[in-house]
N, C-alpha and C. Protein backbone atom coordinates (compact mmCIF):
# COMPACT_ATOMS: atom_id res chain seq x y z
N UNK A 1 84.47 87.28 95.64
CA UNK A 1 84.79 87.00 97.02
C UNK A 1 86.22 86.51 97.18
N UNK A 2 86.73 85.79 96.12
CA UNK A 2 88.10 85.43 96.57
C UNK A 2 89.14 86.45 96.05
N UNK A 3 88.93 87.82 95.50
CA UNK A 3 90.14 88.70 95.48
C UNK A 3 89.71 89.44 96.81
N UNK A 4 88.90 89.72 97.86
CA UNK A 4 88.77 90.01 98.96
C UNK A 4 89.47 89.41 100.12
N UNK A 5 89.59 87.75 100.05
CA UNK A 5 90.17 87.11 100.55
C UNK A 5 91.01 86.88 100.38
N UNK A 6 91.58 87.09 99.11
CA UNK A 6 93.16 87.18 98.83
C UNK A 6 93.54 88.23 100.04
N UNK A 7 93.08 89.59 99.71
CA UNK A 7 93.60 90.47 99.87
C UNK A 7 93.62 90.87 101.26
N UNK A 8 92.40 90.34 102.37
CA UNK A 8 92.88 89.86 103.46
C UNK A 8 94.15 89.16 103.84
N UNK A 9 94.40 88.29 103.41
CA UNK A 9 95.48 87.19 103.34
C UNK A 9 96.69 87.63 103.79
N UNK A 10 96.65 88.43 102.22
CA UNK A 10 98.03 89.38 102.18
C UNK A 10 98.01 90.07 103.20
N UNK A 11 96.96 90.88 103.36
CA UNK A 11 97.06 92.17 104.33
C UNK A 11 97.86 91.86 105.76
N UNK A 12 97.18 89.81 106.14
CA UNK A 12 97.58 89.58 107.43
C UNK A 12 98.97 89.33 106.89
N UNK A 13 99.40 88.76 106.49
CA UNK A 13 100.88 88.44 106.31
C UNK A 13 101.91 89.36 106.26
N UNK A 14 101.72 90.88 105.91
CA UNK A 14 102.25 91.42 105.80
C UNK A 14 102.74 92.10 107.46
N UNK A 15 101.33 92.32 107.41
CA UNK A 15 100.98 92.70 109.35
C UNK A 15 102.44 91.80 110.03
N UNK A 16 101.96 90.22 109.91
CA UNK A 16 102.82 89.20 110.40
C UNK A 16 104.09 90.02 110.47
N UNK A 17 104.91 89.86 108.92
CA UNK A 17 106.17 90.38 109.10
C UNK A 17 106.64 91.51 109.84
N UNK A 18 105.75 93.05 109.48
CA UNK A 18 105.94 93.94 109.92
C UNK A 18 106.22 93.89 111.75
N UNK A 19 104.86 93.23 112.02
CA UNK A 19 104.87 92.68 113.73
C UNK A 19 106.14 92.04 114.37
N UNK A 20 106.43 91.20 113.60
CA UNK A 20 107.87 90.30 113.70
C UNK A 20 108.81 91.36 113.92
N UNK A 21 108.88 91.94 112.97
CA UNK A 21 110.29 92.74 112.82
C UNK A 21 110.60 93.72 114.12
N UNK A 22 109.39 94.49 114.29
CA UNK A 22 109.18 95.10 115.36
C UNK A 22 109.27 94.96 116.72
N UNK A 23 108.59 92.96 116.89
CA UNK A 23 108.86 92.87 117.90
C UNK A 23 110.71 92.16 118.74
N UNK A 24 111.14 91.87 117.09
CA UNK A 24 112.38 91.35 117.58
C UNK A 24 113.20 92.00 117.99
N UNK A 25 112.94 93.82 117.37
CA UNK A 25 113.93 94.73 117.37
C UNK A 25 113.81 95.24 118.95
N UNK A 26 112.50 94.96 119.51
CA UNK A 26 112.66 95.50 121.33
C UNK A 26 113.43 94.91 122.01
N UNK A 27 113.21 95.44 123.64
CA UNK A 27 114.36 95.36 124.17
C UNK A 27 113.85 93.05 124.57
N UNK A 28 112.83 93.66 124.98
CA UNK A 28 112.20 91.87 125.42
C UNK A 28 111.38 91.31 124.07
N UNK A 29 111.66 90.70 123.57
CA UNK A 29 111.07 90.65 121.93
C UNK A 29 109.88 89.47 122.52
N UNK A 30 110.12 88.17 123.50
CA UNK A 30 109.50 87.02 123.58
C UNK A 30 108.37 87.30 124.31
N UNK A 31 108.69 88.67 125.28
CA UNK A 31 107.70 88.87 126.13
C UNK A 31 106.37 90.08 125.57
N UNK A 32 106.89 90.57 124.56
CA UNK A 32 106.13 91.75 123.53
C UNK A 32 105.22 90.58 122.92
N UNK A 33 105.82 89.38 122.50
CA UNK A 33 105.20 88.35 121.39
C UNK A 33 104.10 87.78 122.12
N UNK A 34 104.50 87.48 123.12
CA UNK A 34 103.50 86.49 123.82
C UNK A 34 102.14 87.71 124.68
N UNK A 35 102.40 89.01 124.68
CA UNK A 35 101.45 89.92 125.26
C UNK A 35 100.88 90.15 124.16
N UNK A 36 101.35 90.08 123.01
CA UNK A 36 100.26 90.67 121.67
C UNK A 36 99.24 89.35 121.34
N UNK A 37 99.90 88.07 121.45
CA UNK A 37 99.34 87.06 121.30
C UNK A 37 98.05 86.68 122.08
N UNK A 38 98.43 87.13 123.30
CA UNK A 38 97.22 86.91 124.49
C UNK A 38 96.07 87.74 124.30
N UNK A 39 96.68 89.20 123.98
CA UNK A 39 95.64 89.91 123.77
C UNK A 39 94.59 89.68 123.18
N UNK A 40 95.41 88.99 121.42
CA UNK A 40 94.76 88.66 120.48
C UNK A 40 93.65 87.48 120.76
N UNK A 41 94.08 86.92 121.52
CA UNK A 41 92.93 85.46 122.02
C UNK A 41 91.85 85.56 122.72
N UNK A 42 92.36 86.69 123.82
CA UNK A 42 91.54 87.58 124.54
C UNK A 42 90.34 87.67 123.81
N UNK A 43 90.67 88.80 122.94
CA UNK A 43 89.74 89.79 122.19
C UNK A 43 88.88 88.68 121.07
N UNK A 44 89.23 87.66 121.18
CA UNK A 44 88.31 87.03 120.12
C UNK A 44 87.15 86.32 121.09
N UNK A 45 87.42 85.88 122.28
CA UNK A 45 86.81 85.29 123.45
C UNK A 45 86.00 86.98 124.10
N UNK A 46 86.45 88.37 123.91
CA UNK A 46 85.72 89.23 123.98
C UNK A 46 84.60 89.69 123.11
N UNK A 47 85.18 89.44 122.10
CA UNK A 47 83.80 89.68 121.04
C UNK A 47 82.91 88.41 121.09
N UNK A 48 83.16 87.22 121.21
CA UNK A 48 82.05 86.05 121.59
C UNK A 48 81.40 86.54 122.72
N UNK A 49 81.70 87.21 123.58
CA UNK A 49 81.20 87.35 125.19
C UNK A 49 79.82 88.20 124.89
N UNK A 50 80.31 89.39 124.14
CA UNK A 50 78.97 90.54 123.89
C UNK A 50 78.66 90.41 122.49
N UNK A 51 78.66 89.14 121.99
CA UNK A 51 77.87 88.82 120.88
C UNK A 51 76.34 88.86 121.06
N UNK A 52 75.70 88.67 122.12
CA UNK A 52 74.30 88.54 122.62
C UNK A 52 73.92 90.35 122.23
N UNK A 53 74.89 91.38 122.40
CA UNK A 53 74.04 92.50 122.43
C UNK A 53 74.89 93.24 120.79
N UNK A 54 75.85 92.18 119.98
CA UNK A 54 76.09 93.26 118.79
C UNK A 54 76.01 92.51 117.71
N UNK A 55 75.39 91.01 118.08
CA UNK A 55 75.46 90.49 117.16
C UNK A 55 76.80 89.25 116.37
N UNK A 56 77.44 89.99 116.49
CA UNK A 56 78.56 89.48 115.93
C UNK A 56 79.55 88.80 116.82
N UNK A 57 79.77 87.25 116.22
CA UNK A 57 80.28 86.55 116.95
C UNK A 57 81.39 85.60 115.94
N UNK A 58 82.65 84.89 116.53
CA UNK A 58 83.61 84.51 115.87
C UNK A 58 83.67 82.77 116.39
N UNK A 59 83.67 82.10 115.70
CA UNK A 59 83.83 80.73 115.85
C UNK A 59 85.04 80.60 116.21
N UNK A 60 85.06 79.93 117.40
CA UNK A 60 86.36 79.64 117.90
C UNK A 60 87.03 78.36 117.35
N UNK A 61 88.04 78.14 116.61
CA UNK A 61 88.11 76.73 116.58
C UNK A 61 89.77 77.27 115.85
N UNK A 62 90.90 76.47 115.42
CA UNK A 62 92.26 76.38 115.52
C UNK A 62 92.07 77.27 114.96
N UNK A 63 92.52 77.92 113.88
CA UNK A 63 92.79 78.30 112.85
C UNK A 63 92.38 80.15 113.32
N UNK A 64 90.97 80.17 114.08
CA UNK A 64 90.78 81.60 114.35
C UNK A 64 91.75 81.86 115.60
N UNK A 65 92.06 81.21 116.50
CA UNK A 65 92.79 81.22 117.29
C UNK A 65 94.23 81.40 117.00
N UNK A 66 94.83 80.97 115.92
CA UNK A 66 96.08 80.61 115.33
C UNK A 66 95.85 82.34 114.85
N UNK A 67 95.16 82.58 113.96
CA UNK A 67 95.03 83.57 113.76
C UNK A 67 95.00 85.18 114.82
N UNK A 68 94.23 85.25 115.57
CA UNK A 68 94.39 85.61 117.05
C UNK A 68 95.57 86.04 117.87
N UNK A 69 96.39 84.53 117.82
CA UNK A 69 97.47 84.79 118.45
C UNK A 69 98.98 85.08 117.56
N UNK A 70 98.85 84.95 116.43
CA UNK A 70 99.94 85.10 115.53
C UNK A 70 99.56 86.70 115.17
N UNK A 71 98.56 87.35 114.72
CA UNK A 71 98.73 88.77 114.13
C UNK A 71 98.15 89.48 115.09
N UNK A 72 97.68 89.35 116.36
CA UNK A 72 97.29 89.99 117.59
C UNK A 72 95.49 90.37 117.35
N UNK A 73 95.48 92.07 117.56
CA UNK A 73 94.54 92.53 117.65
C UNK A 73 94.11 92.64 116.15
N UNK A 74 94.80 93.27 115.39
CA UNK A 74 94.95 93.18 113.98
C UNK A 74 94.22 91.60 112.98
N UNK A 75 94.78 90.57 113.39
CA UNK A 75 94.37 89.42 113.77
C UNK A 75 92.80 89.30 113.85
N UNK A 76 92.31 89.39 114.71
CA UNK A 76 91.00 89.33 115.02
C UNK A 76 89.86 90.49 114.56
N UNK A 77 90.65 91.75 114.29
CA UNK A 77 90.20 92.97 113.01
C UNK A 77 89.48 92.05 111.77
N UNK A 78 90.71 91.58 111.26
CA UNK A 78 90.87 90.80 109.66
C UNK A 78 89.69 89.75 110.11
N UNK A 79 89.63 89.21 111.11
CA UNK A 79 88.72 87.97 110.77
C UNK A 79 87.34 88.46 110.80
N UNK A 80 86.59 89.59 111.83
CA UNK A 80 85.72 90.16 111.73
C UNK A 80 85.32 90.93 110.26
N UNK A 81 85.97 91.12 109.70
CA UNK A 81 85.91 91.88 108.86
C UNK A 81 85.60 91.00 107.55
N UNK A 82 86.37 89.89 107.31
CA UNK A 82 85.84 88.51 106.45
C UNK A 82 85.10 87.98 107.20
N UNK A 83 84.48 87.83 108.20
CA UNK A 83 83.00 87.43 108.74
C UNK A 83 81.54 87.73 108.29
N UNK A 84 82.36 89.54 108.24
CA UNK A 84 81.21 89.73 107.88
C UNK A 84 81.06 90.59 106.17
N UNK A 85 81.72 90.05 105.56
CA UNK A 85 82.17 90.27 104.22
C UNK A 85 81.52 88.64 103.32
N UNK A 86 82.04 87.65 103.95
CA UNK A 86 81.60 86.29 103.18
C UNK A 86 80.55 85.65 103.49
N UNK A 87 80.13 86.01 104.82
CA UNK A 87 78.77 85.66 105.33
C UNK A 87 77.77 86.38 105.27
């Protein structure tokens, strides 16, 4: 279980940079950052919403959120995915 979670890890971090780079190079870099971010918070408060009909639901608390809003949609991919990998 923990070379899985390594390899999540990495996967997000890499995402991170790649995301970064990308978003600094647009024309509005702060306003790209903060729309991927929202999304990302969004979508974790979306999958809690229709957890009643798929099951699958994400504990909200810093860290998934931090997560969320730092690697976006991608972000909340990775955590579903070690959700339901370690649990």
């Amino acid at each position: 279980m923990n070379i899985i979670l390594g390899i999540g890890i990495s996967f997000l971090a890499v995402y991170c940079v790649v995301m970064l780079a990308v978003i600094f190079k647009s024309k509005y870099p702060f306003k790209n950052f903060l729309f991927c971010a929202l999304f990302g918070i969004l979508l974790i408060f979306a999958v809690n919403f229709t957890s009643k009909f798929t099951g699958v639901s994400i504990p909200v608390n810093l860290y998934t959120l931090l997560c969320g809003g730092a690697a976006g949609p991608a972000g909340v991919i990775l955590i579903l995915m070690l959700n339901i990998i370690l649990v």
